[in-house]
Every structure is written in structure tokens, then in C-alpha cells.
C-alpha atoms as a PDB file:
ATOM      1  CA  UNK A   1     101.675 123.342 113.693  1.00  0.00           C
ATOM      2  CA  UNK A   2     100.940 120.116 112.091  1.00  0.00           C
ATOM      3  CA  UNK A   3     103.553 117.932 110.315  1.00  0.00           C
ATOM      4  CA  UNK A   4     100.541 116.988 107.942  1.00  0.00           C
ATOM      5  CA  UNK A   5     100.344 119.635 104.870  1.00  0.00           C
ATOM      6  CA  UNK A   6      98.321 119.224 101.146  1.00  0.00           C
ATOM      7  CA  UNK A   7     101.004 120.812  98.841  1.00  0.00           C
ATOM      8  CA  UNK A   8     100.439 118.318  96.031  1.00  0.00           C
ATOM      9  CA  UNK A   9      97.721 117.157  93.625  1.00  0.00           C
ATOM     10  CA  UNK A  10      97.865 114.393  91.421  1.00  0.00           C
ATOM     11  CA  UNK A  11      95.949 114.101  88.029  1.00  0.00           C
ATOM     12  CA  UNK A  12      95.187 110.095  86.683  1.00  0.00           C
ATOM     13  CA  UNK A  13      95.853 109.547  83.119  1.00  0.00           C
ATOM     14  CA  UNK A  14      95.667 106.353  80.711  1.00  0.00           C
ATOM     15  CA  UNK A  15      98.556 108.406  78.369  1.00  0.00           C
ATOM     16  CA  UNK A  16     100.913 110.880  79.961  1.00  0.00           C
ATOM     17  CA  UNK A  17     101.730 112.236  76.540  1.00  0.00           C
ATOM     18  CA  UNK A  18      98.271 112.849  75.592  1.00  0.00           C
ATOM     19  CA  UNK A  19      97.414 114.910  79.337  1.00  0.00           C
ATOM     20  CA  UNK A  20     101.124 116.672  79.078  1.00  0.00           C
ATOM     21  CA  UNK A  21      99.951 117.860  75.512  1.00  0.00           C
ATOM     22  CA  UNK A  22      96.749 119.046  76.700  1.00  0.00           C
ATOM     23  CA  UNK A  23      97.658 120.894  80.020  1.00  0.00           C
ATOM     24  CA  UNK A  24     100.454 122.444  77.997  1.00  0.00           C
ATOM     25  CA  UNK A  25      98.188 124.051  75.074  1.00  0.00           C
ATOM     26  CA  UNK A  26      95.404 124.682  77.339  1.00  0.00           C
ATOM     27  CA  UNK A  27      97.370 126.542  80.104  1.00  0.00           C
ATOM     28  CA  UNK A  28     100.576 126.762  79.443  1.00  0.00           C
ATOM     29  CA  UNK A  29     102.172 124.702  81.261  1.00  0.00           C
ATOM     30  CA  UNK A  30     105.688 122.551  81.309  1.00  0.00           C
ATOM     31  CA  UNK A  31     106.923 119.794  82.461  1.00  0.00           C
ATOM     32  CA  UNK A  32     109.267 117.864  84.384  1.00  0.00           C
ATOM     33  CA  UNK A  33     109.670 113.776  82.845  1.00  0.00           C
ATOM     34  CA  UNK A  34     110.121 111.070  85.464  1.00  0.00           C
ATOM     35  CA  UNK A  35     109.869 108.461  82.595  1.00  0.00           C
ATOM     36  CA  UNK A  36     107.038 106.995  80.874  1.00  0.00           C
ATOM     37  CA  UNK A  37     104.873 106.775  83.732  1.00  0.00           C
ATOM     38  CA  UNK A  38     105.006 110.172  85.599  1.00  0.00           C
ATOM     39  CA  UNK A  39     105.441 114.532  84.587  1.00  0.00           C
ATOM     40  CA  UNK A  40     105.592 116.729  87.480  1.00  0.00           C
ATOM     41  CA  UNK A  41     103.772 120.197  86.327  1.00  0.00           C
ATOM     42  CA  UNK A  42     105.398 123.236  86.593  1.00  0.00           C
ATOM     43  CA  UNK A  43     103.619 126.728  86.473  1.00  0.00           C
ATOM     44  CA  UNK A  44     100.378 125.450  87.745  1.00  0.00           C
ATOM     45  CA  UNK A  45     100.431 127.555  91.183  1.00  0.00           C
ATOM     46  CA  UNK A  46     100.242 124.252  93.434  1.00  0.00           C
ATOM     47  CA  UNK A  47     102.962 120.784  93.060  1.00  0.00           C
ATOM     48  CA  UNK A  48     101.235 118.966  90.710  1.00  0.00           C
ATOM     49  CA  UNK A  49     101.921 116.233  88.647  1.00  0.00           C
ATOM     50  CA  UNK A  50     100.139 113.825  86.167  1.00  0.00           C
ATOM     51  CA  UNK A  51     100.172 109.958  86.935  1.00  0.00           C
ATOM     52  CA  UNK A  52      99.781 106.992  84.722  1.00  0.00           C
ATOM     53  CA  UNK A  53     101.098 104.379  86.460  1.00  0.00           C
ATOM     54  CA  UNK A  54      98.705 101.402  86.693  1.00  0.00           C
ATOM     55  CA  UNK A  55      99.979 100.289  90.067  1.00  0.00           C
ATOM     56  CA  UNK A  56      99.053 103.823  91.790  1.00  0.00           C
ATOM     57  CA  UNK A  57      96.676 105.804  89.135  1.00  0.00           C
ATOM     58  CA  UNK A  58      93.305 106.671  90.723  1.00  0.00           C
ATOM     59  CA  UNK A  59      90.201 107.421  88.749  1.00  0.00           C
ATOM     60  CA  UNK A  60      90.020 111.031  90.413  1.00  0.00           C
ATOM     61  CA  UNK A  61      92.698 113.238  91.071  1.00  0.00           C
ATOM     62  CA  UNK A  62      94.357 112.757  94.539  1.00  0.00           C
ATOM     63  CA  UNK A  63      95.292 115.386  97.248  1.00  0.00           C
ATOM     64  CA  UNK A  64      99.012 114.515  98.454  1.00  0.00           C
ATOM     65  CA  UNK A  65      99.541 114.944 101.805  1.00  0.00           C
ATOM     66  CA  UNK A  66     103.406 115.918 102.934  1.00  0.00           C
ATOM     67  CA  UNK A  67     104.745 114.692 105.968  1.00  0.00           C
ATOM     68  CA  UNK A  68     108.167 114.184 107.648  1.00  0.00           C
ATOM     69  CA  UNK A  69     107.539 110.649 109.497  1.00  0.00           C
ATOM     70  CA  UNK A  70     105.825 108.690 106.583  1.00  0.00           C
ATOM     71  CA  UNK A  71     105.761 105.115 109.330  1.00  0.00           C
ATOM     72  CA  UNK A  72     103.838 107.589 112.077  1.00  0.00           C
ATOM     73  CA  UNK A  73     101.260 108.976 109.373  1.00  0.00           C
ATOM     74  CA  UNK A  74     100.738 105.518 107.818  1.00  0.00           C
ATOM     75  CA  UNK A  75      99.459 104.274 111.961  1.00  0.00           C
ATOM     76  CA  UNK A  76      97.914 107.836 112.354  1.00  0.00           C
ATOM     77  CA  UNK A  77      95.921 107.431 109.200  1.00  0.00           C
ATOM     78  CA  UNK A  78      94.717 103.497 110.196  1.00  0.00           C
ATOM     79  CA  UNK A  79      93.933 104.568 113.728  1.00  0.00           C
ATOM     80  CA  UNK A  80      91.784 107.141 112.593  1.00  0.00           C
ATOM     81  CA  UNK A  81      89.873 104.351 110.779  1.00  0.00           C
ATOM     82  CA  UNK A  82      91.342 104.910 107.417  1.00  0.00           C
ATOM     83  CA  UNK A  83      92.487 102.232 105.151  1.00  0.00           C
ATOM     84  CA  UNK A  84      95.905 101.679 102.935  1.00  0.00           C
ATOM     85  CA  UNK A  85      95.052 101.204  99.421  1.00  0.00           C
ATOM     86  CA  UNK A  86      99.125 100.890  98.299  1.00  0.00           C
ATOM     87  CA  UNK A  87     101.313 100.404 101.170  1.00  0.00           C
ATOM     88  CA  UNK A  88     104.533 102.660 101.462  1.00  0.00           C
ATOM     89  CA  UNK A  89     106.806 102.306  98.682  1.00  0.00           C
ATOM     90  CA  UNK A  90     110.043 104.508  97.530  1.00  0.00           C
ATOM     91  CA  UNK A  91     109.695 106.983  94.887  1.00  0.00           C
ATOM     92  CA  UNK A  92     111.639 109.311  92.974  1.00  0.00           C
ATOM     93  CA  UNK A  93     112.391 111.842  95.535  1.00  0.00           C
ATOM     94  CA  UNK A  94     111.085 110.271  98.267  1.00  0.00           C
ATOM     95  CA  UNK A  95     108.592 107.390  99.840  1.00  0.00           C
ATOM     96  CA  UNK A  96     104.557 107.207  99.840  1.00  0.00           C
ATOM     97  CA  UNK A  97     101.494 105.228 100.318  1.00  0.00           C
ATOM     98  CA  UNK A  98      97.866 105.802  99.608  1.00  0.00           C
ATOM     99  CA  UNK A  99      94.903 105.390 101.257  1.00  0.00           C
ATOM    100  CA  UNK A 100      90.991 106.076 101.402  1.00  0.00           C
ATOM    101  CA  UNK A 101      89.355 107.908 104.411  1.00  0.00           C
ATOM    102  CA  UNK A 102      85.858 106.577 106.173  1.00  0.00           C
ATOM    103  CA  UNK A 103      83.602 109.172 103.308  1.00  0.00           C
ATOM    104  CA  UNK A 104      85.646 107.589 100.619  1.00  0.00           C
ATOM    105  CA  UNK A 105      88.203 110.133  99.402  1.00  0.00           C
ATOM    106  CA  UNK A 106      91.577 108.628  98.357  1.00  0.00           C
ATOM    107  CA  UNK A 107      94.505 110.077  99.020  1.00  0.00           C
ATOM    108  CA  UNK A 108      98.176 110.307  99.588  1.00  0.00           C
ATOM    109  CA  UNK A 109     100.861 110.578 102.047  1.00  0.00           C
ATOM    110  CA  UNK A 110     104.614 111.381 100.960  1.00  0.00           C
ATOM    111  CA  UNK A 111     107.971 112.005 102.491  1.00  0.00           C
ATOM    112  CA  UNK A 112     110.799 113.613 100.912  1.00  0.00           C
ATOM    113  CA  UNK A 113     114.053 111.675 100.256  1.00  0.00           C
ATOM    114  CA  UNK A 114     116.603 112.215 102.883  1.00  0.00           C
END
């Protein structure tokens, strides 16, 4: 079994309010606040969450990759010829980087906190 698993997706936004709003009267949805930056979805049938931080916000939503050795998937990814676009960095509830694969997809690589 691999220690690699997709169990997150990420949606970009310039306003968090505006998205939360949106998902919410479209679908349903709640929310979880991390501050002004980041809401984790709940209800939408897959970890999701809705970024607008400048530092990390794509312009396409990102798959989010978990793992359990985030230094061993950040050399894995690179020797597979990928390349870090935000090197690892903590986050509430655990650590991450991102990166962008040789066809052009970005995506991300977490770790729990411990």
C-alpha cells in the first residue's frame, strides 16, 4: 500500500467570504474558519477546503496529496522530475509544500501534525 493518498482538494479564491457564501447556498455546505485566509468544507463528500492565501492560492483547484514522511515525498516528488513551487512550511494541523509535475498539474503534499 502506498503512503501517498489524494484525500483533499483545494479550491483558490480572491475572497473566502464571497466562495464560503456561495458553496453554502448552492450546496449546502458549512464550514470550518482557520482565519481570514482559509475554511475547511464540511459535507462535501471529500476534505476540502477553500484557499485565499496569496502566498499558496493556485489559479485551479489543487489535489492534496497525504503522506506520513513529508521530507521523503518532497525528494520522491524532485526525483521523479517534479518541481517545488512552495517549499515545506507548517500549517494548521500539520506541514506541506506544493509542487508541479512534468504535464503541468500543481499539486500538494501534506502531513498531519504529530
Amino acid at each position: 500500500m502506498s503512503d501517498y493518498t489524494i484525500d483533499y482538494l483545494e479550491f483558490p479564491s480572491a475572497d473566502n467570504g464571497k466562495s464560503r457564501d456561495f458553496f453554502g447556498k448552492a450546496f449546502g455546505w458549512t464550514f470550518i474558519h482557520y482565519g481570514d485566509t482559509y475554511d475547511e468544507i464540511a459535507g462535501a463528500g471529500i476534505g476540502t477546503g477553500i484557499n485565499a492565501d496569496p502566498d499558496d492560492r493556485s489559479s485551479a483547484p489543487i489535489a492534496v496529496i497525504r503522506t506520513t514522511d513529508i521530507e521523503r515525498a518532497e525528494r520522491d516528488v524532485v526525483a521523479a522530475g517534479g518541481v517545488i513551487t512552495r517549499k515545506p512550511y507548517d500549517f494548521p494541523g500539520g506541514r506541506r509544500f506544493y509542487f508541479r509535475e512534468p504535464g503541468g498539474a500543481e499539486l500538494a503534499v501534506y502531513r498531519t501534525a504529530e
